[in-house]
C-alpha atoms as a PDB file:
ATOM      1  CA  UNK A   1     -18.792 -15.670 -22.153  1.00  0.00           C
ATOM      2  CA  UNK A   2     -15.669 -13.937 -21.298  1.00  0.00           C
ATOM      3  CA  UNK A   3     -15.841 -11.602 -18.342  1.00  0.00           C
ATOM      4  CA  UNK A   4     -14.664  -7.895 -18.557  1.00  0.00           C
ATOM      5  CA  UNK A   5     -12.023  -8.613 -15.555  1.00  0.00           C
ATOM      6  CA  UNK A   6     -10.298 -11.628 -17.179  1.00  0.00           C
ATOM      7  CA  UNK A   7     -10.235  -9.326 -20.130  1.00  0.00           C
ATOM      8  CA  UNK A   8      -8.360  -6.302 -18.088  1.00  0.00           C
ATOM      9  CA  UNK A   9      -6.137  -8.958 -16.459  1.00  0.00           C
ATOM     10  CA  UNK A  10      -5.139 -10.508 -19.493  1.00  0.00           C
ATOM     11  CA  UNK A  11      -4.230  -6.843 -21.453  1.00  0.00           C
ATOM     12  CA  UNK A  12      -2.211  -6.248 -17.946  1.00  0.00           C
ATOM     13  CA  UNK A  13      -0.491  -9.337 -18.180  1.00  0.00           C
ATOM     14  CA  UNK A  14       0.239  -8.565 -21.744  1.00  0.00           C
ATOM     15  CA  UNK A  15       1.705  -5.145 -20.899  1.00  0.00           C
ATOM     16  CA  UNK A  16       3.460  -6.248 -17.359  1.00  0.00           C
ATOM     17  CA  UNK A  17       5.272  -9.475 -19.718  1.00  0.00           C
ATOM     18  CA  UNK A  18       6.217  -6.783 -22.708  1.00  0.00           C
ATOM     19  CA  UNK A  19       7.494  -3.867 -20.283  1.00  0.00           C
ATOM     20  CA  UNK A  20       9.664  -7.380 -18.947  1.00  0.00           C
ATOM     21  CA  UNK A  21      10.776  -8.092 -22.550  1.00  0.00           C
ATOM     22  CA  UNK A  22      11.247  -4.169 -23.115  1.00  0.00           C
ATOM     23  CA  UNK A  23      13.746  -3.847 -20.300  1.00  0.00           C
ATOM     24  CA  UNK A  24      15.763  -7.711 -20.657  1.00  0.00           C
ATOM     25  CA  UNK A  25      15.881  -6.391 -23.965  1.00  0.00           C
ATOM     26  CA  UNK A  26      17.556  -3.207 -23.316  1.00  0.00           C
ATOM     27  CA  UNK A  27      19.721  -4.698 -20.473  1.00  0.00           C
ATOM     28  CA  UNK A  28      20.840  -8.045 -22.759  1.00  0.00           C
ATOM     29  CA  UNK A  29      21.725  -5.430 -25.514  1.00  0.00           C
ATOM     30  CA  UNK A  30      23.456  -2.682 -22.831  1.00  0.00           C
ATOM     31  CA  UNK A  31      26.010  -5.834 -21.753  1.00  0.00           C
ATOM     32  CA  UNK A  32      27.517  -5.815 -24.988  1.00  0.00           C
ATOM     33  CA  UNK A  33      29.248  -2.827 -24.349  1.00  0.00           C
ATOM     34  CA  UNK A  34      32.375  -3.574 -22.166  1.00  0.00           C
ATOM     35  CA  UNK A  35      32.541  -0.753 -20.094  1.00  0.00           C
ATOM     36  CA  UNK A  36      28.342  -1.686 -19.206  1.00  0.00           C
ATOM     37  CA  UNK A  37      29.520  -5.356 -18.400  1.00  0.00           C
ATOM     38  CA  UNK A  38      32.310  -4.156 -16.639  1.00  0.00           C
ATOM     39  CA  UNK A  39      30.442  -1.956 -14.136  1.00  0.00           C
ATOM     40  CA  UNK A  40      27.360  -4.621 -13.579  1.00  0.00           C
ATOM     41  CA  UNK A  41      29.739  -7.218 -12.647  1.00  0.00           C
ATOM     42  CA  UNK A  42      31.000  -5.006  -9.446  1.00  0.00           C
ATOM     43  CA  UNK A  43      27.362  -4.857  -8.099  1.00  0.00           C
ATOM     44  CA  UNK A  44      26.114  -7.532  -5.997  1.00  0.00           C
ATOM     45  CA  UNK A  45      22.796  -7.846  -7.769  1.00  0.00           C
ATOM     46  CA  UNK A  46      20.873 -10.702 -10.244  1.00  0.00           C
ATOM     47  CA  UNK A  47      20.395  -9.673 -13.913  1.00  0.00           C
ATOM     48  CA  UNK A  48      16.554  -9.573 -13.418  1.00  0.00           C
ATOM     49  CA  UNK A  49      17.257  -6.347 -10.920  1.00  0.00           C
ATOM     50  CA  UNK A  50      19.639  -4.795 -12.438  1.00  0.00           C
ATOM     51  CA  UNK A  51      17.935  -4.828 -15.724  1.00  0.00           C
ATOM     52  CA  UNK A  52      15.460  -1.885 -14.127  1.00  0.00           C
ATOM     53  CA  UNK A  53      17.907  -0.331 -13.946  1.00  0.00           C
ATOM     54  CA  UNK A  54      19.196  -0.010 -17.550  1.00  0.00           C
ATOM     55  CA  UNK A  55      19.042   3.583 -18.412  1.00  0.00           C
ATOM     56  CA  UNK A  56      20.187   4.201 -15.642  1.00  0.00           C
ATOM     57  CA  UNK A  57      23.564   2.337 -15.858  1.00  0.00           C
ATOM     58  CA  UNK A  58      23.923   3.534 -18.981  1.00  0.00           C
ATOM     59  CA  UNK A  59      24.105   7.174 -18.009  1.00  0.00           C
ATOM     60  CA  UNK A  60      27.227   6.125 -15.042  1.00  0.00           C
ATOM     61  CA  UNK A  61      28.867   4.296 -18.045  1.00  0.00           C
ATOM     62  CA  UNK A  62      28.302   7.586 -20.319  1.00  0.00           C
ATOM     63  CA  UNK A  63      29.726   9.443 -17.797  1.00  0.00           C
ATOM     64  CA  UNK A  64      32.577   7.235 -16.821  1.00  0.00           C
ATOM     65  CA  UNK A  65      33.833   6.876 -20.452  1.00  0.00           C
ATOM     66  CA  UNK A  66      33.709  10.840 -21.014  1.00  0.00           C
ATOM     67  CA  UNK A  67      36.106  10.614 -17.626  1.00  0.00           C
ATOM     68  CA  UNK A  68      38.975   8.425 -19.258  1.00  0.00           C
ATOM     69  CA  UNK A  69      39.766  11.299 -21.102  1.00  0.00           C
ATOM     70  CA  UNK A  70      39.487  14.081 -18.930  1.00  0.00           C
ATOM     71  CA  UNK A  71      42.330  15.929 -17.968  1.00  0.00           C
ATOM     72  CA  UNK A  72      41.285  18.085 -15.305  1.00  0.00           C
ATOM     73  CA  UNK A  73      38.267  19.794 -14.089  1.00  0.00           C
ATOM     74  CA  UNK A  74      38.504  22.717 -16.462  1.00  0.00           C
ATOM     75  CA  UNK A  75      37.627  20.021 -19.338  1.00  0.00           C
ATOM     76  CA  UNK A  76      35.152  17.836 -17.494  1.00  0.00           C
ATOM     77  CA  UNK A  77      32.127  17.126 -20.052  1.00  0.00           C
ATOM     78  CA  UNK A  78      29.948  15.462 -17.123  1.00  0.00           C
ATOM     79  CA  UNK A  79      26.382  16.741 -16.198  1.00  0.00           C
ATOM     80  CA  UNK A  80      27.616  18.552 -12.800  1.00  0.00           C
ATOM     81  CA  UNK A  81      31.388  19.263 -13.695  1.00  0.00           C
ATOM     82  CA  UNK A  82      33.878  17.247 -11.275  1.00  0.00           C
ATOM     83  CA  UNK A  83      30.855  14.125 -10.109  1.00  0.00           C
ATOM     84  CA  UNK A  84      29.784  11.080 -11.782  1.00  0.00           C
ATOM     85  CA  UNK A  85      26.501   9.787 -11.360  1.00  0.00           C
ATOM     86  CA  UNK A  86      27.044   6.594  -9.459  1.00  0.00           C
ATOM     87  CA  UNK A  87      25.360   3.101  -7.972  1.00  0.00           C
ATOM     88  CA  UNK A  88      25.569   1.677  -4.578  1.00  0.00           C
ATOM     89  CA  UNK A  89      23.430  -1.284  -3.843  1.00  0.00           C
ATOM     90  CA  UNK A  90      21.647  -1.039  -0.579  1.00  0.00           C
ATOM     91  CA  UNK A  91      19.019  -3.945   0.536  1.00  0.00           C
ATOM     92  CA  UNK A  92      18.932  -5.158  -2.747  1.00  0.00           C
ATOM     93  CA  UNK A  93      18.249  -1.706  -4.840  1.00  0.00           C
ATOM     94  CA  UNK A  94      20.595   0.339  -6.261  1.00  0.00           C
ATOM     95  CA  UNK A  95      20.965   4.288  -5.179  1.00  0.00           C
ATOM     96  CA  UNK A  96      22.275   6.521  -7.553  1.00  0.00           C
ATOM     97  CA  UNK A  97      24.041   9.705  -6.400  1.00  0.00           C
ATOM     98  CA  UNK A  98      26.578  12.241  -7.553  1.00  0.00           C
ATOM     99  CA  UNK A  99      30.097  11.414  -6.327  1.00  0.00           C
ATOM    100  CA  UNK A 100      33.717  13.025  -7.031  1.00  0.00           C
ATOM    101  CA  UNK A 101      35.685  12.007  -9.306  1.00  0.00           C
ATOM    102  CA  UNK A 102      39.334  11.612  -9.224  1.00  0.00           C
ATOM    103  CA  UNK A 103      40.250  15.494 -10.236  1.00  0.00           C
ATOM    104  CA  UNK A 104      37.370  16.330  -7.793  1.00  0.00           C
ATOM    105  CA  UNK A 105      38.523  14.441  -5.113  1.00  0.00           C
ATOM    106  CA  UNK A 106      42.308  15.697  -5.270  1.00  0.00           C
ATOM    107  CA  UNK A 107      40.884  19.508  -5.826  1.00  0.00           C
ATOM    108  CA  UNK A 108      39.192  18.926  -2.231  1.00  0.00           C
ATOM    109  CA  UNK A 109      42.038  17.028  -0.584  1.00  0.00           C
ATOM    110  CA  UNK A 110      44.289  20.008  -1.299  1.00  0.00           C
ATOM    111  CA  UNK A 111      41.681  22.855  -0.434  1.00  0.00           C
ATOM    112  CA  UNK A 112      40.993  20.942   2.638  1.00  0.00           C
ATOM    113  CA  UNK A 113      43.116  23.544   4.986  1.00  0.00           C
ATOM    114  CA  UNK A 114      40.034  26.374   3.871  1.00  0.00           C
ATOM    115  CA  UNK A 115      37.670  24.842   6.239  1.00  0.00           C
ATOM    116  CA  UNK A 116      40.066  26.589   9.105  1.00  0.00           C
ATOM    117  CA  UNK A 117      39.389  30.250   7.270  1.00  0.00           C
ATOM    118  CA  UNK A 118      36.321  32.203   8.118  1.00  0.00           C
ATOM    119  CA  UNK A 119      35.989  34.984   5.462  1.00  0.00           C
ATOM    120  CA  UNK A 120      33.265  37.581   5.509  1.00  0.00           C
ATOM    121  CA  UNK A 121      32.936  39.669   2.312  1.00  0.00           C
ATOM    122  CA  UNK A 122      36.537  39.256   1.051  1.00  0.00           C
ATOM    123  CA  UNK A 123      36.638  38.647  -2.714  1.00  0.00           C
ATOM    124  CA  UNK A 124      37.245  35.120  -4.052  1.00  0.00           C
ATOM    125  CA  UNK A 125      40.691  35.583  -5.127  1.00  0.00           C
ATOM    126  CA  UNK A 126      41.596  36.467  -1.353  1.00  0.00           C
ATOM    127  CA  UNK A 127      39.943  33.868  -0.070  1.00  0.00           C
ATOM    128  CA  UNK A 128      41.963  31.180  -2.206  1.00  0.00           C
ATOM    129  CA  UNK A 129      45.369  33.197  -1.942  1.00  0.00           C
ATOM    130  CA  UNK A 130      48.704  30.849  -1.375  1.00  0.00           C
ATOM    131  CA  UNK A 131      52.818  32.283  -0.465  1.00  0.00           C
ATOM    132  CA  UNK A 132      53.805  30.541  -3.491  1.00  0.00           C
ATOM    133  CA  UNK A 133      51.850  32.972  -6.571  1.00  0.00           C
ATOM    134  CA  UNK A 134      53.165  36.426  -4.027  1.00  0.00           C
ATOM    135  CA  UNK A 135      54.882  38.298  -6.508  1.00  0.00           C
ATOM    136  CA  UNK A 136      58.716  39.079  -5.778  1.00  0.00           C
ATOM    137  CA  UNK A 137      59.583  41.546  -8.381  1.00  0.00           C
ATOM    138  CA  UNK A 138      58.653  44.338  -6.668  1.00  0.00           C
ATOM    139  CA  UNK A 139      61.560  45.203  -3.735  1.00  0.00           C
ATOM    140  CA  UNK A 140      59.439  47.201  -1.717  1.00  0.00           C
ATOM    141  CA  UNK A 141      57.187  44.549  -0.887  1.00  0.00           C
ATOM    142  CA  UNK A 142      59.973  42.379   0.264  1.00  0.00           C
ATOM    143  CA  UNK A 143      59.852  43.402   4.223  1.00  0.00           C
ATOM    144  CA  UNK A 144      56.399  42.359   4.461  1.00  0.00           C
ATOM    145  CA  UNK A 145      57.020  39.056   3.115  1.00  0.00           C
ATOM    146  CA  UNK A 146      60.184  38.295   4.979  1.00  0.00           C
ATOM    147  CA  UNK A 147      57.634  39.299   7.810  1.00  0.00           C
ATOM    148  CA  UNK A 148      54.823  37.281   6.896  1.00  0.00           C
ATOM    149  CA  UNK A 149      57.402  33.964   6.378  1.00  0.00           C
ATOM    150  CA  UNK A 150      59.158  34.255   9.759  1.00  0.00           C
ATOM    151  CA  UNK A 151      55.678  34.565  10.845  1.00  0.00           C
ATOM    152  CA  UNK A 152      54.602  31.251   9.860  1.00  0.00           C
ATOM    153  CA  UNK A 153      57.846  29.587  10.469  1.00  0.00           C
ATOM    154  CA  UNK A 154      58.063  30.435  14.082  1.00  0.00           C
ATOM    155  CA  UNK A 155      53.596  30.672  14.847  1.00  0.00           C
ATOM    156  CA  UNK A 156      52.742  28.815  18.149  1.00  0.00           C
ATOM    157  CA  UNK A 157      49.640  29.067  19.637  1.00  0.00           C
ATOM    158  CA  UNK A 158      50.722  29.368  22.738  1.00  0.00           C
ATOM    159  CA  UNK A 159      53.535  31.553  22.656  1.00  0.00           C
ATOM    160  CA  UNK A 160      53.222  35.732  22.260  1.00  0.00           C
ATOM    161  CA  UNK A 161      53.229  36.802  18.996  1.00  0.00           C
ATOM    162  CA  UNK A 162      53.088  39.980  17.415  1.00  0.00           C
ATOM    163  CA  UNK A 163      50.954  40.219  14.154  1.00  0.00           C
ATOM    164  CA  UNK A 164      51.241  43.153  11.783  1.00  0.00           C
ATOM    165  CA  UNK A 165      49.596  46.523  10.931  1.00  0.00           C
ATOM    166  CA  UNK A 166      50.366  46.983   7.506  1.00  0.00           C
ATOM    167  CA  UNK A 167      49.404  50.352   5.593  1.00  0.00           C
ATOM    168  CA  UNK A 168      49.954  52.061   2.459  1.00  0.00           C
ATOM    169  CA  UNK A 169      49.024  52.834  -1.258  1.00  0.00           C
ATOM    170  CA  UNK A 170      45.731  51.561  -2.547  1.00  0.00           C
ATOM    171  CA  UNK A 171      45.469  48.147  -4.455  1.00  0.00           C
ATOM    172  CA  UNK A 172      48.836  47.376  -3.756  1.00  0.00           C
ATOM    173  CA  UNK A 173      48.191  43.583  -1.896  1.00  0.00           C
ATOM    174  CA  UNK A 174      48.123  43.876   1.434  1.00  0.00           C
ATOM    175  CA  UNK A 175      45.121  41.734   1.894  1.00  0.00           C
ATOM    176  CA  UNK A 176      46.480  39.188  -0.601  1.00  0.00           C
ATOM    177  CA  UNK A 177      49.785  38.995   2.036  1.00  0.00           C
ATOM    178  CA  UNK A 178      48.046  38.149   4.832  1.00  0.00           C
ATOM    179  CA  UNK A 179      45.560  36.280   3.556  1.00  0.00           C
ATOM    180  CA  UNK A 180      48.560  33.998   1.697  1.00  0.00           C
ATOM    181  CA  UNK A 181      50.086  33.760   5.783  1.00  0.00           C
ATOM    182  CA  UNK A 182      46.943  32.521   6.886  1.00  0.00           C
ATOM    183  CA  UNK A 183      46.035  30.061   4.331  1.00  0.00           C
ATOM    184  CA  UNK A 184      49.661  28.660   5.155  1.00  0.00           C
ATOM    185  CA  UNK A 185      49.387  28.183   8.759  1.00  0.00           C
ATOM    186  CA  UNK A 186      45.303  27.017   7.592  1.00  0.00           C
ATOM    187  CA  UNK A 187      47.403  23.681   6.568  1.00  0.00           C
ATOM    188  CA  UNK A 188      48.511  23.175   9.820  1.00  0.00           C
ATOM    189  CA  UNK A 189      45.062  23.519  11.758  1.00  0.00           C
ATOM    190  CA  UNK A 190      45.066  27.272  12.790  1.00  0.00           C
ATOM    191  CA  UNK A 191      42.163  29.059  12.602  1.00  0.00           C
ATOM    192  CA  UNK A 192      41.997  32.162  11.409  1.00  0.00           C
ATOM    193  CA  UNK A 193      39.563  35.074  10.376  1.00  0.00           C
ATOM    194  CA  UNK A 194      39.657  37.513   7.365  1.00  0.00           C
ATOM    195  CA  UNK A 195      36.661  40.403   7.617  1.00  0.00           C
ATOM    196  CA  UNK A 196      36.599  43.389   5.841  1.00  0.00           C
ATOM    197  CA  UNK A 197      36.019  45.901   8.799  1.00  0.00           C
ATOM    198  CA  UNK A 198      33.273  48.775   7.378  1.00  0.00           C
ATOM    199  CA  UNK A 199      30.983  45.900   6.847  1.00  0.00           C
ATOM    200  CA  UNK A 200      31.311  44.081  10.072  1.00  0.00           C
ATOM    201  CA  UNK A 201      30.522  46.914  11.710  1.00  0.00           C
ATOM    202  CA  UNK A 202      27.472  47.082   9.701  1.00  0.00           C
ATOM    203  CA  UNK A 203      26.284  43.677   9.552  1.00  0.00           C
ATOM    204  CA  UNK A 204      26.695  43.310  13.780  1.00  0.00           C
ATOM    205  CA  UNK A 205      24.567  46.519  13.847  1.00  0.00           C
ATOM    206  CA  UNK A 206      22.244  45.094  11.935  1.00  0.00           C
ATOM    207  CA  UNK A 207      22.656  41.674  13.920  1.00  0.00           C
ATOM    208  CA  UNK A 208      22.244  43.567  17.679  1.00  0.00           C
ATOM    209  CA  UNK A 209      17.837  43.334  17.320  1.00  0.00           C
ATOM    210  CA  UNK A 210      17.432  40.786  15.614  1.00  0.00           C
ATOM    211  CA  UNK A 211      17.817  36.595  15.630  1.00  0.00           C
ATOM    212  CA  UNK A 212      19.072  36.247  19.700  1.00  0.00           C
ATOM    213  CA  UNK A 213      22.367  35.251  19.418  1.00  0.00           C
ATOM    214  CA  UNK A 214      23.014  36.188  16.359  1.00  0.00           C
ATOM    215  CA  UNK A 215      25.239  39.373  17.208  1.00  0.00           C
ATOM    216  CA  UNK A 216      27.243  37.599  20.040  1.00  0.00           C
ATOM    217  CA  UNK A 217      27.879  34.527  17.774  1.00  0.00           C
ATOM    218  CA  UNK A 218      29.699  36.963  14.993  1.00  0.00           C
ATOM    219  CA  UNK A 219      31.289  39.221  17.467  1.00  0.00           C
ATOM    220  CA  UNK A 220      32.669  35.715  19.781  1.00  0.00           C
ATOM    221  CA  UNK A 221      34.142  34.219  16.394  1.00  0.00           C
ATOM    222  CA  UNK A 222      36.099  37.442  15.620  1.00  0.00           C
ATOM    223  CA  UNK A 223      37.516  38.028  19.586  1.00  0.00           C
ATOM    224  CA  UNK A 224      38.571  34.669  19.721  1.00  0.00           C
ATOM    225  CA  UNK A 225      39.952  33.262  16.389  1.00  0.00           C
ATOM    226  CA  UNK A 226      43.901  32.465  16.736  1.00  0.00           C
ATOM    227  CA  UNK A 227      44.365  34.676  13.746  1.00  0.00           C
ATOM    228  CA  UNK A 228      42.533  37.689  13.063  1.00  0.00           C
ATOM    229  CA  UNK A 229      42.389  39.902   9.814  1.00  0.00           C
ATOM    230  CA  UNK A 230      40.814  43.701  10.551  1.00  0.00           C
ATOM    231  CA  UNK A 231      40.384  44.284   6.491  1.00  0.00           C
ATOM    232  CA  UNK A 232      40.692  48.255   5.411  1.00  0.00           C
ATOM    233  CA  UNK A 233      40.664  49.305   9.080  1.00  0.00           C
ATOM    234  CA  UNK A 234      39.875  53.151   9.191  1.00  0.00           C
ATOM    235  CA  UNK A 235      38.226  53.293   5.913  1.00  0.00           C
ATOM    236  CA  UNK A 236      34.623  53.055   7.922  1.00  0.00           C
ATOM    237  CA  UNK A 237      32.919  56.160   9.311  1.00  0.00           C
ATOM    238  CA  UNK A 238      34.126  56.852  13.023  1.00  0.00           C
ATOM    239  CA  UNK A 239      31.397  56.241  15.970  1.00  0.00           C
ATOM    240  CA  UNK A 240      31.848  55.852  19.233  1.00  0.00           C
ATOM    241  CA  UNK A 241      29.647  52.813  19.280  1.00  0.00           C
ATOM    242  CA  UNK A 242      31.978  51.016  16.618  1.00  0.00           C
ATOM    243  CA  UNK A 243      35.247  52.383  18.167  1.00  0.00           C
ATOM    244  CA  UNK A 244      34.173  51.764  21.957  1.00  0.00           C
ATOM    245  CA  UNK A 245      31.997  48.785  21.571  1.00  0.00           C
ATOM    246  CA  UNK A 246      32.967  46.934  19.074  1.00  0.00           C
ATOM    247  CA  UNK A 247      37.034  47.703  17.924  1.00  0.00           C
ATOM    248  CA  UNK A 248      38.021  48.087  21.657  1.00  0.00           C
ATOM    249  CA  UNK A 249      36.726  44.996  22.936  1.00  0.00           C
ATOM    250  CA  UNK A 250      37.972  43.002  20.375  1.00  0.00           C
ATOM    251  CA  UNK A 251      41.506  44.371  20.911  1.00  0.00           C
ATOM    252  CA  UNK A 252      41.426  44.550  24.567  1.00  0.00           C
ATOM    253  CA  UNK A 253      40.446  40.432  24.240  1.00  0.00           C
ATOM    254  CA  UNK A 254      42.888  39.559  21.834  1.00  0.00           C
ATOM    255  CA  UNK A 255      45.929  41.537  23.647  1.00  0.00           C
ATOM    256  CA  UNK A 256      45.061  39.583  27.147  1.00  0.00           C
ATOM    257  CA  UNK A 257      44.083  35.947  24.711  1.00  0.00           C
ATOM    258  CA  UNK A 258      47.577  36.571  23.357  1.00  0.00           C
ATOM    259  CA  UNK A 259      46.098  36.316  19.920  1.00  0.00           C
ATOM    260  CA  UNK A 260      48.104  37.706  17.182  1.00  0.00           C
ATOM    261  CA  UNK A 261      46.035  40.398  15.023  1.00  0.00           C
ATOM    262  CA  UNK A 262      46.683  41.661  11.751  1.00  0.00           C
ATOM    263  CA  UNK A 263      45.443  44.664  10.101  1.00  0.00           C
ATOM    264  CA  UNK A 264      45.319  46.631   6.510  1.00  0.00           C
ATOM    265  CA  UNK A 265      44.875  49.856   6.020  1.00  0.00           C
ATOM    266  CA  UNK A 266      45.309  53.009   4.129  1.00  0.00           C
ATOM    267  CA  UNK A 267      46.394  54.888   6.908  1.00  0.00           C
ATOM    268  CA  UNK A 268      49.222  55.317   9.023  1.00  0.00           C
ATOM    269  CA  UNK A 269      48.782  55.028  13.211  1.00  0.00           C
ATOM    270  CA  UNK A 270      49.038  58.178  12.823  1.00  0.00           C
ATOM    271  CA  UNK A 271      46.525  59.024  11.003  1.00  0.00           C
ATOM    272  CA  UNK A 272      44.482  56.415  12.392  1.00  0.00           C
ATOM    273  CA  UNK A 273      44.553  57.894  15.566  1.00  0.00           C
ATOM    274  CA  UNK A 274      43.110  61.247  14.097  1.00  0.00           C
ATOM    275  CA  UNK A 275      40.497  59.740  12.071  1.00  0.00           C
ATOM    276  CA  UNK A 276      39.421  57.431  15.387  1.00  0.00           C
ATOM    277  CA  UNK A 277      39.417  60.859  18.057  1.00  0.00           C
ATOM    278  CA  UNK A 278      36.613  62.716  15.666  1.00  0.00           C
ATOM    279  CA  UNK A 279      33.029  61.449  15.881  1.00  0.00           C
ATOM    280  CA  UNK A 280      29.795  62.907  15.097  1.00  0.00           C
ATOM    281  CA  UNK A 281      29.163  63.730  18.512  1.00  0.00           C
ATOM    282  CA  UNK A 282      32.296  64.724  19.842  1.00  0.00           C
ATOM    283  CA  UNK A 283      36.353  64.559  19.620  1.00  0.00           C
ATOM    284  CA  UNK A 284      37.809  62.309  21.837  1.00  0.00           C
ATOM    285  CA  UNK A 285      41.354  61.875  21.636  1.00  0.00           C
ATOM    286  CA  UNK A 286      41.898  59.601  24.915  1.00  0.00           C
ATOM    287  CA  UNK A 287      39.524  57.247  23.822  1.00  0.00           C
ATOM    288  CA  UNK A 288      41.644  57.247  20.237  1.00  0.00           C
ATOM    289  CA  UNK A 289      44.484  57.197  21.754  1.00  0.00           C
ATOM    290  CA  UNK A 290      43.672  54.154  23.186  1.00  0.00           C
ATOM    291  CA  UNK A 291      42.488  52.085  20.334  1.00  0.00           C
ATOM    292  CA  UNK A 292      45.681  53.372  18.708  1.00  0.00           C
ATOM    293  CA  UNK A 293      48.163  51.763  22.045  1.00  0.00           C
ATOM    294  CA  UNK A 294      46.082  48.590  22.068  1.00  0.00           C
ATOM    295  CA  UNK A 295      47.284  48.215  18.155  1.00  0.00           C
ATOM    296  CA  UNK A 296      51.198  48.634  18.967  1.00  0.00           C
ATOM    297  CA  UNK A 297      50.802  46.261  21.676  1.00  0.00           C
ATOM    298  CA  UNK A 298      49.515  43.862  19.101  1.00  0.00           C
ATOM    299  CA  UNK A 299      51.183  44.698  15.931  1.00  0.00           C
ATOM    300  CA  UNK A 300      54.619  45.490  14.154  1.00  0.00           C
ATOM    301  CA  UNK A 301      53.708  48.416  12.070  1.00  0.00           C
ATOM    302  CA  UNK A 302      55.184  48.196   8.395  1.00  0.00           C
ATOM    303  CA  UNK A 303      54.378  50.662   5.684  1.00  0.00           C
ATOM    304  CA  UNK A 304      53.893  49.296   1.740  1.00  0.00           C
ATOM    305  CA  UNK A 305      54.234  52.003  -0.932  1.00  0.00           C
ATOM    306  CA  UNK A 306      53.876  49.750  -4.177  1.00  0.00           C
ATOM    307  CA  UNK A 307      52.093  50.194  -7.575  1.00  0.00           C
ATOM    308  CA  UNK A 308      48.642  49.237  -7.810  1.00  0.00           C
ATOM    309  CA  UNK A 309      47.569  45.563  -8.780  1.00  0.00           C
ATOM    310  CA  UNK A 310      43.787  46.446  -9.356  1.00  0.00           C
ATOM    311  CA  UNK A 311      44.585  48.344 -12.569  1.00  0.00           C
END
């Protein structure tokens, strides 16, 4: 009489020797397909692993034959635009994981340089701006460029170099300037930082009670980057704690560091220094007057009357 184990054993055996037949099947029938036998024969495997690995395969080769066509990232049909799902053999398995492909790969190499640019709440377009897409029909932005150029030609670390405050109309690409200057020099290893200033202010307020470390972390980064953006300085609400703790010690750093500072802003000095002497708790004009000194020892002031680009 036949046991109920040799019975279970023998269906197991069954299924174990059809799931076998199931997957040579699949893998004898994949191979017909060049592009399949193409991309087994680079992996250092036997047939009876890599046929576990069917479906697998099958989705790389999928994926690699939807690349031969591909022009550019824009078109890329793949799963996860701009990464092929791909295996590496590794004691004897195969790992699958997403790498670049060729479009990715040359997208990174030249964005490389934005890993030296720290932006904090700049919009995309800023972030990714480059000299070469500045607009030059409009004359009267031409001193700020001719600026910005001799800039970058002649930056050194180590020498003294003024930066710029540059004010004027609304929307008219001031930000976009700099930021352009500083993605240059990005490509040859400066560092630089790009904040918009009414929200650092907030955000290292916020920072002061909280994490430990937090606030001195943000505030260190900003003193001490080679290049330093003040974003839409003067368009904040003037405090003495953001004026006396915050803008003066960054400025007073900076202008003993050497470390050329930029700045945007809808005001003149001027008017900067008027909008930095009233507070809610008092009017101090030496104090203002000092911010106001510390700029001009750090900056060339240029004014930029243009027509607005945001419309």
């Amino acid at each position: 009489m036949i046991k109920l184990e040799q019975v279970i054993d023998k269906l197991e055996k069954f299924k174990k020797d059809d799931i076998e037949y199931n997957l040579k099947n699949a893998y004898i029938k994949s191979l017909k397909d060049e592009d399949f036998k193409a991309l087994t024969s680079k992996l250092n495997l036997p047939s009876n692993e890599l046929m576990k690995y069917t479906s697998k395969l099958n989705k790389t080769v999928e994926q690699l034959k939807k690349c031969k066509t591909c022009k550019n990232l824009v078109t890329c049909k793949n799963e996860i635009p701009g990464f092929i799902y791909y295996p590496e053999e590794l004691n004897g398995k195969l790992i699958f994981s997403y790498i670049a492909c060729k479009h990715k790969r040359k997208m990174l190499k030249n964005t490389e340089y934005l890993k030296n640019v720290s932006a904090f709440d700049i919009p995309e377009e800023i972030k990714e701006a480059k000299m070469k897409n500045i607009f030059l029909d409009d004359k009267r932005r031409i001193e700020v460029i001719k600026f910005l150029k001799d800039f970058i030609l002649n930056y050194d670390k180590n020498t003294k170099q003024k930066g710029l405050y540059l004010h004027g109309s609304f929307g008219g690409g001031k930000t976009y300037l700099v930021a352009a200057a500083f993605n240059e020099l990005a490509k040859k290893d400066v560092d630089s930082v790009i904040v918009y200033f009414p929200e650092l202010l907030r955000k290292l307020k916020a920072s002061f009670n909280k994490e430990e470390g937090s606030f001195d972390e943000l505030f260190d980064k900003i003193k001490k980057t080679s290049l330093l953006l003040l974003d839409d300085i003067g368009a904040e609400n003037t405090t003495s704690w953001g004026r006396d703790e915050i803008l003066g010690p960054i400025l007073q750093y900076r202008m003993q560091q050497h470390l050329a500072t930029f700045f945007t802003s809808n005001l003149s000095l001027e008017d900067l220094e008027i909008h930095y002497s009233i507070t809610k708790e008092s009017i101090d004009k030496v104090k203002s007057r000092r911010i106001i000194e510390r700029i001009k020892e750090l900056t060339t002031e240029i004014k930029m009357v243009t027509e607005n680009k945001r419309k």
